[in-house]
C-alpha atoms as a PDB file:
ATOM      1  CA  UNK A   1       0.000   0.000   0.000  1.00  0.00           C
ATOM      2  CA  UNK A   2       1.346   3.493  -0.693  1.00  0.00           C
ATOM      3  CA  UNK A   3       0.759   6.599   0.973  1.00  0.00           C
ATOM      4  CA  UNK A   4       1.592   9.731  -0.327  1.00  0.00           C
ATOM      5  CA  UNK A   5       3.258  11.774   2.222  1.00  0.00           C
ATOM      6  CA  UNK A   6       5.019  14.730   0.151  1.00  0.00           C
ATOM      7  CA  UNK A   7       3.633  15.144  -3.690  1.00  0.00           C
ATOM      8  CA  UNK A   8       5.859  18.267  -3.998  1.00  0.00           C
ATOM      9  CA  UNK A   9       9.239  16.248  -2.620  1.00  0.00           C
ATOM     10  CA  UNK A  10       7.692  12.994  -4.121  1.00  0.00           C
ATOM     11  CA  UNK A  11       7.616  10.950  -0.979  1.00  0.00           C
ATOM     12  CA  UNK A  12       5.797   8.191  -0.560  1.00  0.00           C
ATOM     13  CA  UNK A  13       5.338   5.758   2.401  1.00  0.00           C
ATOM     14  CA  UNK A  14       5.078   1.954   1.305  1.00  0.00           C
ATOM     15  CA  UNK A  15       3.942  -0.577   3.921  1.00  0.00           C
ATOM     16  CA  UNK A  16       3.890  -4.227   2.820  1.00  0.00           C
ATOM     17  CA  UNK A  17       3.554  -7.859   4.813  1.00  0.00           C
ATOM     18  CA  UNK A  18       6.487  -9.368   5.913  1.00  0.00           C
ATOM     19  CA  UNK A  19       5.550 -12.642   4.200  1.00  0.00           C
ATOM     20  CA  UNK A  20       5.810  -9.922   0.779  1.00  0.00           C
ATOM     21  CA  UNK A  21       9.644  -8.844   1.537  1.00  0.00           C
ATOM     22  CA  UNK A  22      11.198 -10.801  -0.883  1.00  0.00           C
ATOM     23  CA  UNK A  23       8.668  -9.414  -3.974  1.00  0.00           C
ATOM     24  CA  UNK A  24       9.021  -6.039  -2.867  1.00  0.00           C
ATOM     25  CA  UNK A  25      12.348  -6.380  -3.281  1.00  0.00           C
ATOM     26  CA  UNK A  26      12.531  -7.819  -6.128  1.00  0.00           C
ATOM     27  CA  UNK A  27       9.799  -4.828  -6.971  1.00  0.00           C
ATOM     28  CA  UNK A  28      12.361  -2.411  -5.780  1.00  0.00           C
ATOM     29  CA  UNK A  29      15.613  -3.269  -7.672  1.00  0.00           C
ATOM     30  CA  UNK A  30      13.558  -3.487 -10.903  1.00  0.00           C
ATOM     31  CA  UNK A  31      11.928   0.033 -10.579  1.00  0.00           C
ATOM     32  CA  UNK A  32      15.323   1.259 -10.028  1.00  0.00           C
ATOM     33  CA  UNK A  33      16.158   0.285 -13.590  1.00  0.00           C
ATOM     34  CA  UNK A  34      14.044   2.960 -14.447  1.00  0.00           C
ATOM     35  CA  UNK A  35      13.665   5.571 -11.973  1.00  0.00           C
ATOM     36  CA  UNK A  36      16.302   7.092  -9.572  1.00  0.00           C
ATOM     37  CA  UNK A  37      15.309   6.976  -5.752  1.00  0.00           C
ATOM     38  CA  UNK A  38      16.081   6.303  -2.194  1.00  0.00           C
ATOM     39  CA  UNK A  39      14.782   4.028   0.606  1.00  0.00           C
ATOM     40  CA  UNK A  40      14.318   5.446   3.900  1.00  0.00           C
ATOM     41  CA  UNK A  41      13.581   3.408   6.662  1.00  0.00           C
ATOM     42  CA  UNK A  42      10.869   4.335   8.814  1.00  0.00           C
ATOM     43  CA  UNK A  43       9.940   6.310  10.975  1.00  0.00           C
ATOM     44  CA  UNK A  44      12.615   9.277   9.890  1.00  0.00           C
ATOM     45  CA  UNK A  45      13.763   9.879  13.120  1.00  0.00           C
ATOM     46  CA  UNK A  46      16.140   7.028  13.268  1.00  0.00           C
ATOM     47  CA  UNK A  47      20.361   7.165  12.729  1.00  0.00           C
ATOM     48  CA  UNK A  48      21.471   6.416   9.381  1.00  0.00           C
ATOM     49  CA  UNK A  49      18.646   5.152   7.305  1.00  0.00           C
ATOM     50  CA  UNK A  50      19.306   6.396   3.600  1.00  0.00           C
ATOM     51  CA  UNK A  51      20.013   3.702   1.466  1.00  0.00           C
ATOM     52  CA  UNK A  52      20.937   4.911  -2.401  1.00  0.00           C
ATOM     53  CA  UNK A  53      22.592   1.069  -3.081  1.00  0.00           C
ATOM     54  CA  UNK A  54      20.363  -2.408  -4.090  1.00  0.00           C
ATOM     55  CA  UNK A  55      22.010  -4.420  -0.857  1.00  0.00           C
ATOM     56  CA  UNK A  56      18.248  -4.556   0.800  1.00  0.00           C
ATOM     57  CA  UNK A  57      15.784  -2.719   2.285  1.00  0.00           C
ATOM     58  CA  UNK A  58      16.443   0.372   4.849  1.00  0.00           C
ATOM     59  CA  UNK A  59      16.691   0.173   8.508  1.00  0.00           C
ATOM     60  CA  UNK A  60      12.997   0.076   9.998  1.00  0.00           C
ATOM     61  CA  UNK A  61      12.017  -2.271   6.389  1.00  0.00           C
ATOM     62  CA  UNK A  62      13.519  -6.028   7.962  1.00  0.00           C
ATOM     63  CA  UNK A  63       9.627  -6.029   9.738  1.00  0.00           C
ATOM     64  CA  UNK A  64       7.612  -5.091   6.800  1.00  0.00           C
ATOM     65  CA  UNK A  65       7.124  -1.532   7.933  1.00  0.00           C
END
């Protein structure tokens, strides 16, 4: 599910099931193929949660949030 939180900054919250991780994923490192973005982890108030490389999801993604 995706939630738009900033249309202007273009940033959108996606939540998913755990039991989805693995096609998300897979969802993620094909869109990247064809558009240029970042993965934050969730909620934004955490240390170090950019991630700009395809190594796996963010900090605050591992539980499907």
């Amino acid at each position: 599910m995706l939630t738009v939180l900033d249309a202007d900054g273009g940033l959108l919250k996606l939540s998913f099931s755990p039991h989805q991780r693995e096609e998300l994923l897979e969802f993620l490192g094909s869109a990247r193929q064809a558009v240029a973005f970042e993965v934050l982890g969730w909620p934004f108030g955490g240390a170090s949660v950019r991630q700009t490389s395809n190594a796996g999801p963010a900090a605050g993604m591992e539980d499907g949030s």
